[in-house]
N, C-alpha and C. Protein backbone atom coordinates (compact mmCIF):
# COMPACT_ATOMS: atom_id res chain seq x y z
N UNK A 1 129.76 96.40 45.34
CA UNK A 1 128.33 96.57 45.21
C UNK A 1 127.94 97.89 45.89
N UNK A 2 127.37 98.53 45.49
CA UNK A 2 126.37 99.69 46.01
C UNK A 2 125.21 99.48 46.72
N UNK A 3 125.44 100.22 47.59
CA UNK A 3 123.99 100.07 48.53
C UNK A 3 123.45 101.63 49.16
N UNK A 4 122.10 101.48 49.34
CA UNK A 4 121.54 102.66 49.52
C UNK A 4 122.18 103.43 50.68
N UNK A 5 122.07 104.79 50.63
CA UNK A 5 122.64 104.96 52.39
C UNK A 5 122.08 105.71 53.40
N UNK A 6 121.48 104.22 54.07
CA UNK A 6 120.30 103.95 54.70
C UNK A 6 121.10 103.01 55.80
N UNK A 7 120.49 102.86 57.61
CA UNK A 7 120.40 101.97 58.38
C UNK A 7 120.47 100.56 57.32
N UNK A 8 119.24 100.60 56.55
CA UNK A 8 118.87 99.07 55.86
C UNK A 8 119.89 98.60 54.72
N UNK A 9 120.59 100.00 54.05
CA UNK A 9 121.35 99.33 53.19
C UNK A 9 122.86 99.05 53.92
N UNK A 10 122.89 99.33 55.48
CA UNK A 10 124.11 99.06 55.91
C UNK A 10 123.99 97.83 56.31
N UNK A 11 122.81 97.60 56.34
CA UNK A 11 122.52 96.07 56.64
C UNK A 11 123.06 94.70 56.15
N UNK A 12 122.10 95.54 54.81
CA UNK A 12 122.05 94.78 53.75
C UNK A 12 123.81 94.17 53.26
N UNK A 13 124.80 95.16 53.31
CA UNK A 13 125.98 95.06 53.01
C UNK A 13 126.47 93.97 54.00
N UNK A 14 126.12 93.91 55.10
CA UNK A 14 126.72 93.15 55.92
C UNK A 14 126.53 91.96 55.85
N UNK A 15 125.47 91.74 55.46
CA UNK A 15 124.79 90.22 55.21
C UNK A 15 125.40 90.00 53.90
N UNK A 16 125.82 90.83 53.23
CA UNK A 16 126.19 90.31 52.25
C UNK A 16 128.00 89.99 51.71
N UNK A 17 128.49 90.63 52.67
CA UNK A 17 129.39 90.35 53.11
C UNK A 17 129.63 88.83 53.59
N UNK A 18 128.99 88.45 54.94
CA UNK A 18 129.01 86.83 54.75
C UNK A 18 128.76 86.29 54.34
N UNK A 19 127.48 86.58 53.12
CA UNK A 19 128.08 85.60 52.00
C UNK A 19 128.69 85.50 50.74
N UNK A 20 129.30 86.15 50.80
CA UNK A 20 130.51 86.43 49.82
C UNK A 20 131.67 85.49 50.29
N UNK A 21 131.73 85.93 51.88
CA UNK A 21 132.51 84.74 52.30
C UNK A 21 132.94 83.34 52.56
N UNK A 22 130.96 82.93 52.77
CA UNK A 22 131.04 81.56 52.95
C UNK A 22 131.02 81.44 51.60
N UNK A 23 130.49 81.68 49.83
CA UNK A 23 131.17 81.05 49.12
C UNK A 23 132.39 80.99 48.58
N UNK A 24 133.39 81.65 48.94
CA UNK A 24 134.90 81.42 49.71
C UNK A 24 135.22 80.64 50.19
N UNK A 25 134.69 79.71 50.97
CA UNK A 25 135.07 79.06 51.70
C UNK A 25 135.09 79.19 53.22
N UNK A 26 134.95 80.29 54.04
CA UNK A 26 134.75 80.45 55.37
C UNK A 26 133.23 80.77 55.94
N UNK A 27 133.04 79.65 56.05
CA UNK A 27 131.58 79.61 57.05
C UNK A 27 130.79 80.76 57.62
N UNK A 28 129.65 81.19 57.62
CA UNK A 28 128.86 81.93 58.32
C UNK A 28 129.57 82.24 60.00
N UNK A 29 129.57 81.47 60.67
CA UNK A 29 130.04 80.79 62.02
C UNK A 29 131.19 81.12 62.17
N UNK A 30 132.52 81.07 60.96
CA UNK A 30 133.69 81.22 61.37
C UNK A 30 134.09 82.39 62.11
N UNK A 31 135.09 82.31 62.52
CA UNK A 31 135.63 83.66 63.14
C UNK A 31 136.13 84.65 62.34
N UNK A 32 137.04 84.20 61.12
CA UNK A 32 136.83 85.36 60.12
C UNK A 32 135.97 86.07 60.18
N UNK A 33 135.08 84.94 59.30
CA UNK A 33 133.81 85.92 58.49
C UNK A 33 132.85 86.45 60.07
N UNK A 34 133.09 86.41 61.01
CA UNK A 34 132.21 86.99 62.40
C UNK A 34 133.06 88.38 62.39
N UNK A 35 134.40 88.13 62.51
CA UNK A 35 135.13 89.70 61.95
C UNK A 35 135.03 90.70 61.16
N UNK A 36 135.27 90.00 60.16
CA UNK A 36 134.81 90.84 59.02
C UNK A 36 133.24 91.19 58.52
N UNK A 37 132.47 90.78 59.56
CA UNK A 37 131.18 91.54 59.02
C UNK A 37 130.88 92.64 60.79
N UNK A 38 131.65 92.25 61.51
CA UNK A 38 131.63 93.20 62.69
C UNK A 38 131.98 94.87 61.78
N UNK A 39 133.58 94.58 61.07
CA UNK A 39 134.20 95.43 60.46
C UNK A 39 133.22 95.78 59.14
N UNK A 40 132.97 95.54 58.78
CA UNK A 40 131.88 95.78 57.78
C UNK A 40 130.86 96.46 58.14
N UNK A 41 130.14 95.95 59.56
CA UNK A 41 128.84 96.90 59.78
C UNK A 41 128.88 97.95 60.25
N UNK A 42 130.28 98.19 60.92
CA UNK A 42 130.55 99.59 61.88
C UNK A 42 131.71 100.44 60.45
N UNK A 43 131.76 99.90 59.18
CA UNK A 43 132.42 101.04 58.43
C UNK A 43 131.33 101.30 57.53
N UNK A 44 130.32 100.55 57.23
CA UNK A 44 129.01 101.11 56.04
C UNK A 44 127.97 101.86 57.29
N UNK A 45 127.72 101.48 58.63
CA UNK A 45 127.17 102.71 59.63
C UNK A 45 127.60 104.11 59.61
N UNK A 46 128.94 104.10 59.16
CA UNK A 46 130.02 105.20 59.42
C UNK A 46 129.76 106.14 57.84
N UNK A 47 129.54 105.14 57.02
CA UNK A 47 129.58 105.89 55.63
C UNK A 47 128.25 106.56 55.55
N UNK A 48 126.94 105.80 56.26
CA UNK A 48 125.54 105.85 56.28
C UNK A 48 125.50 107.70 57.36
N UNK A 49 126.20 107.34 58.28
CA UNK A 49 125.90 108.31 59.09
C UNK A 49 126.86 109.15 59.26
N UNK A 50 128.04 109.76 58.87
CA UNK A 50 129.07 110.60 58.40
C UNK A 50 129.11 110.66 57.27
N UNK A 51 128.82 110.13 56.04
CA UNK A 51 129.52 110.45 54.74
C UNK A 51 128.19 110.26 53.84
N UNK A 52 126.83 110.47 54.67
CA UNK A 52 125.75 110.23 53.42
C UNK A 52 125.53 111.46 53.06
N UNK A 53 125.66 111.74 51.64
CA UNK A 53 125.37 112.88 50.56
C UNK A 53 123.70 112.40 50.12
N UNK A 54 122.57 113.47 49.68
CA UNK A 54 121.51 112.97 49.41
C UNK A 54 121.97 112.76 47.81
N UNK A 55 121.15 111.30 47.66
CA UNK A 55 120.50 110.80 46.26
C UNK A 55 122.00 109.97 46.19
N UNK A 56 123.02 110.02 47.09
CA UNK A 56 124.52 108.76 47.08
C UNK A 56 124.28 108.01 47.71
N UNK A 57 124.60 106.98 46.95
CA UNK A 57 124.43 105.46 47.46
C UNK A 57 126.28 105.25 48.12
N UNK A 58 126.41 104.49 49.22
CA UNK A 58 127.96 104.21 49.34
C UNK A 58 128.20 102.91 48.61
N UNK A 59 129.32 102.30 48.65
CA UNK A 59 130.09 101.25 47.76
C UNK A 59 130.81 100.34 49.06
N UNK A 60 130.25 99.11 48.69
CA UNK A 60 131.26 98.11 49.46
C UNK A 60 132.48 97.03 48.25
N UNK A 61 133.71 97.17 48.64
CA UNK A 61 134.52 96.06 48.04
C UNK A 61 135.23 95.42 48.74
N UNK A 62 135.21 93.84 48.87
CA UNK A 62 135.92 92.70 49.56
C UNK A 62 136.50 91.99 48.69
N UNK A 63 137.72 92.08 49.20
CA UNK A 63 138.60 90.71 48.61
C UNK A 63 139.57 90.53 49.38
N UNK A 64 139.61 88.93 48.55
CA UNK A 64 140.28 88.41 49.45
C UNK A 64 141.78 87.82 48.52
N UNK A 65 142.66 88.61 49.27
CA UNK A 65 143.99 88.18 48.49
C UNK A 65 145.28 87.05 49.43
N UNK A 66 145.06 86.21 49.15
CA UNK A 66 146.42 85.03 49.65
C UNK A 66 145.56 84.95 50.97
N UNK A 67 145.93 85.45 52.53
CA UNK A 67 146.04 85.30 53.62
C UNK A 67 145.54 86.67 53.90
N UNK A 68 144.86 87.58 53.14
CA UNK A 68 143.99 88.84 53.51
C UNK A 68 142.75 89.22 53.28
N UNK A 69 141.65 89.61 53.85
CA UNK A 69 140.73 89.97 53.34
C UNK A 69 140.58 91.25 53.28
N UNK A 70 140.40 92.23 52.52
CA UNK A 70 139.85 93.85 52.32
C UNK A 70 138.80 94.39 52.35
N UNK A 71 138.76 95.02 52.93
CA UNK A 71 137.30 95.60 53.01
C UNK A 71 137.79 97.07 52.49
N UNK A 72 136.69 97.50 51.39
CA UNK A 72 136.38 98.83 51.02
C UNK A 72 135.50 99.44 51.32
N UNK A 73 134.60 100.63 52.14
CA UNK A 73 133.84 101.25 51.77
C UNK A 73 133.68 102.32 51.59
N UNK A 74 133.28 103.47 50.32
CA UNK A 74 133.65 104.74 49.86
C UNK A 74 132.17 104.90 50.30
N UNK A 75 132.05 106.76 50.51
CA UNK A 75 131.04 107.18 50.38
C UNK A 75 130.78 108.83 49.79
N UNK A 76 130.38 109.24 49.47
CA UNK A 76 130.69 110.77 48.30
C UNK A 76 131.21 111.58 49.21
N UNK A 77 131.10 111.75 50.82
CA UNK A 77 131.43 113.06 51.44
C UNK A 77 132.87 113.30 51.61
N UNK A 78 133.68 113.83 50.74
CA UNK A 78 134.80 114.01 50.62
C UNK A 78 135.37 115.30 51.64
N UNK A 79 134.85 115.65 52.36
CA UNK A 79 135.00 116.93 53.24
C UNK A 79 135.53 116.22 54.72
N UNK A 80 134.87 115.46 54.97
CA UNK A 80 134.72 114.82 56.22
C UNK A 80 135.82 113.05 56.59
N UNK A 81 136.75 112.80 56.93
CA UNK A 81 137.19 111.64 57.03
C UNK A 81 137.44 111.74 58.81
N UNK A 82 137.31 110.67 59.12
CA UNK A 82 137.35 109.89 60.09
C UNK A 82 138.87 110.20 60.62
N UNK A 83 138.65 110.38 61.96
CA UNK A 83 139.90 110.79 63.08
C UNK A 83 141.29 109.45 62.54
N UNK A 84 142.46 109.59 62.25
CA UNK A 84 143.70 108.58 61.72
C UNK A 84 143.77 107.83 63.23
N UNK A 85 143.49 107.99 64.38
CA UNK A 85 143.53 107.03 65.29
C UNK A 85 142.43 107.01 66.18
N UNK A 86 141.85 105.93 66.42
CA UNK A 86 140.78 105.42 67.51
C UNK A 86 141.03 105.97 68.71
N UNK A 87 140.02 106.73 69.55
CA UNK A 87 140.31 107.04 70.65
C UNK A 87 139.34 106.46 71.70
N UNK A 88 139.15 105.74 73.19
CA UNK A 88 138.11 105.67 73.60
C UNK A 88 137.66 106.65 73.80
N UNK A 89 135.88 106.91 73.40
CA UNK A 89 134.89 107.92 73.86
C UNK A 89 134.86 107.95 75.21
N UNK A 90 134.58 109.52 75.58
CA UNK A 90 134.17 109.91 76.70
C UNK A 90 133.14 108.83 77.31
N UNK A 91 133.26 108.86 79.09
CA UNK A 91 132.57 108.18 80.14
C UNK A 91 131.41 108.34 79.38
N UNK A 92 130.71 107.04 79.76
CA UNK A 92 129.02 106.96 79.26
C UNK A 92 128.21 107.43 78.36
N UNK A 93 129.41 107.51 77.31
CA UNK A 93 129.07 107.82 75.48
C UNK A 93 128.19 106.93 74.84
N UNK A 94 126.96 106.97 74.28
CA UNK A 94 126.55 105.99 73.69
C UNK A 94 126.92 105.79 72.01
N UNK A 95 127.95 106.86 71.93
CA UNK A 95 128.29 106.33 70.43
C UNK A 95 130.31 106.61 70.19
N UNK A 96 130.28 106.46 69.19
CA UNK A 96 132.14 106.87 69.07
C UNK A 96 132.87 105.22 69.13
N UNK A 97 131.89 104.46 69.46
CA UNK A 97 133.16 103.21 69.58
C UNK A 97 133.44 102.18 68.38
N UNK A 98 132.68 102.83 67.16
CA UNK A 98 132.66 101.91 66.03
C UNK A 98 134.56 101.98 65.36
N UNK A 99 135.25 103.08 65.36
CA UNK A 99 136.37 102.92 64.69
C UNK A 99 137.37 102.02 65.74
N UNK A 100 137.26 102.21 67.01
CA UNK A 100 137.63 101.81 68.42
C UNK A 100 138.12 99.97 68.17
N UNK A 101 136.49 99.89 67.81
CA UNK A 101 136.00 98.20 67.44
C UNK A 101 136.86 97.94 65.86
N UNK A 102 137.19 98.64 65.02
CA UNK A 102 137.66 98.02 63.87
C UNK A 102 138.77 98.43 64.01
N UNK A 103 139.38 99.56 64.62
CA UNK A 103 141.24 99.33 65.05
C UNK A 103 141.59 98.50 65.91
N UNK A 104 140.92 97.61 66.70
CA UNK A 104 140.98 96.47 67.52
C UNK A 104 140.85 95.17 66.79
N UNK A 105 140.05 95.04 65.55
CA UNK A 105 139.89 93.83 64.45
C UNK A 105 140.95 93.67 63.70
N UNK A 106 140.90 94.94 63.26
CA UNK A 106 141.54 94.93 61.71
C UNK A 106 143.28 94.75 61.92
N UNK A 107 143.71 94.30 61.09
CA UNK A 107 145.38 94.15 60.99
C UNK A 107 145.56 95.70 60.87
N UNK A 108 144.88 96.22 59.61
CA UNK A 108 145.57 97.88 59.53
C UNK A 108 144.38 97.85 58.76
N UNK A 109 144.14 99.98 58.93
CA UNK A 109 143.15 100.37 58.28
C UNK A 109 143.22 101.24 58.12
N UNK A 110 142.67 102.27 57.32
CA UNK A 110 143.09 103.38 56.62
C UNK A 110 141.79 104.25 56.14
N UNK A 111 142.69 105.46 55.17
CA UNK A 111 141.46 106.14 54.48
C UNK A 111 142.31 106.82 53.25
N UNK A 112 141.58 106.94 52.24
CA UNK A 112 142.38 107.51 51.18
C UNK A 112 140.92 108.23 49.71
N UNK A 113 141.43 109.02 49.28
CA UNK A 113 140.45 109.88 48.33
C UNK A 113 139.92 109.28 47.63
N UNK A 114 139.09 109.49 46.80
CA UNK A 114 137.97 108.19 46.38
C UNK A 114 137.91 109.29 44.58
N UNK A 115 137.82 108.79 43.90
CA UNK A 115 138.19 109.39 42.21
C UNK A 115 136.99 109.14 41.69
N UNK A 116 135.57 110.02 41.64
CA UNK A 116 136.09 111.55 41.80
C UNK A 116 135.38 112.39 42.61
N UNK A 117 135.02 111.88 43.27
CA UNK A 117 134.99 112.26 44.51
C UNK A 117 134.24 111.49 46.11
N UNK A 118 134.55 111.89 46.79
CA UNK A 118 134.43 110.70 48.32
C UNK A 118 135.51 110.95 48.72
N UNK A 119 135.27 109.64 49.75
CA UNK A 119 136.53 108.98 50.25
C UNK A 119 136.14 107.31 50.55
N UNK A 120 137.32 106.89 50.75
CA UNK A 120 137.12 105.20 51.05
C UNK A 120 138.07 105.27 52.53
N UNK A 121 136.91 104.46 53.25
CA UNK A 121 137.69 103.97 54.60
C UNK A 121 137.85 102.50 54.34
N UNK A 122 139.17 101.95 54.28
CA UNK A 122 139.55 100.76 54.54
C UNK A 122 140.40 99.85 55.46
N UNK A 123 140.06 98.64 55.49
CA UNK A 123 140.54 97.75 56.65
C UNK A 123 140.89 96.43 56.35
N UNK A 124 142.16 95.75 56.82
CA UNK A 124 142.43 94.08 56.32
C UNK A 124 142.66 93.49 57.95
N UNK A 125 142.05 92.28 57.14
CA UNK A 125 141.86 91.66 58.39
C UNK A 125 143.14 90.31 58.00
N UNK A 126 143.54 90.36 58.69
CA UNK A 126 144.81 88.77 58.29
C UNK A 126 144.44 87.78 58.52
N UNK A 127 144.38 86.57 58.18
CA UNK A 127 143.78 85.42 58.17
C UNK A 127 144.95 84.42 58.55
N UNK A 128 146.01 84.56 58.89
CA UNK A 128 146.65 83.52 59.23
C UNK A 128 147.28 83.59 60.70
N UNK A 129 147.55 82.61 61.10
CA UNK A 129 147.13 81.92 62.80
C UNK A 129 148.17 83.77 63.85
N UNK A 130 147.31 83.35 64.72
CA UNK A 130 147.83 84.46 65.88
C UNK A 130 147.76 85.78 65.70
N UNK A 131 146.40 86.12 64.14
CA UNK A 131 146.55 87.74 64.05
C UNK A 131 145.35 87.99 64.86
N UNK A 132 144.43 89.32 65.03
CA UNK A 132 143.78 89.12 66.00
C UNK A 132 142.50 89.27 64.93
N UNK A 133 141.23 88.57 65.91
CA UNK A 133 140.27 88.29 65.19
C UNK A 133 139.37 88.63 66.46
N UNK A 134 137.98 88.68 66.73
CA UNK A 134 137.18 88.80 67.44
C UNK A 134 136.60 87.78 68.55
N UNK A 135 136.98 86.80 68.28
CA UNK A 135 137.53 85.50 69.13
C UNK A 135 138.00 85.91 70.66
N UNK A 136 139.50 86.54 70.13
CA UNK A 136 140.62 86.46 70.62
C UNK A 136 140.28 88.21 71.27
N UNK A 137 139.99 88.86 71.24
CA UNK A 137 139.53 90.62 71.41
C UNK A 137 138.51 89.92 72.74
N UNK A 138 137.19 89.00 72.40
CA UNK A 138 136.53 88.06 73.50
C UNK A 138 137.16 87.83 74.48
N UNK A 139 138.17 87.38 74.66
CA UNK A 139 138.48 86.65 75.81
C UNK A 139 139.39 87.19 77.30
């Protein structure tokens, strides 16, 4: 789905994200779907506020295959991709910790060229027992 790229349409993606999930089968509440819309709101922020081109909307795609869920989100600025590893931000940064937070979620995540033009930052989250989830990052 496409969404504007806007604060509101990063929103919007996120919410819509859980429910995509709970009719899947995993609850609002679950820890999945609490993951995967963490990972969701800090990669459509990222597309909103690094990769917004005027009059481009970015693109969210989720699925969920066997024991994985995917998250896609492309956005037109093909110039610009995101650092290949999370670093913590400098002392008393108030920003930089969104990729930080989804290389800490995600099983693996990535970035790759977007046809015909963008890029897509993506992330899977594993769903089966002892991978890490936001739960478990908590405690």
């Amino acid at each position: 789905m496409r969404f504007s790229s806007t604060r509101r349409g990063a929103r919007l993606a996120r919410h819509l994200a859980a429910d995509r999930l709970d009719a899947l089968g995993l609850p609002y509440d679950s820890v999945p779907t609490r993951t995967v819309e963490l990972i969701v709101g800090e990669l459509c922020a990222n597309a909103v506020r690094h990769g917004c081109v005027s009059g481009r909307d970015f693109e969210l795609q989720i699925a969920v295959l066997h024991s994985v869920i995917r998250i896609d989100v492309s956005d037109a600025r093909h110039e610009q991709y995101p650092p290949t590893t999370a670093e913590l931000p400098p002392a008393h940064a108030e920003s930089g910790y969104g990729l930080l937070l989804v290389s800490t979620l995600a099983t693996r995540w990535g970035t790759h060229p977007r046809t015909p033009i963008g890029k897509t930052v993506w992330a899977e989250v594993d769903l089966s027992p002892g991978a890490p989830t936001c739960a478990s990052v908590n405690r």
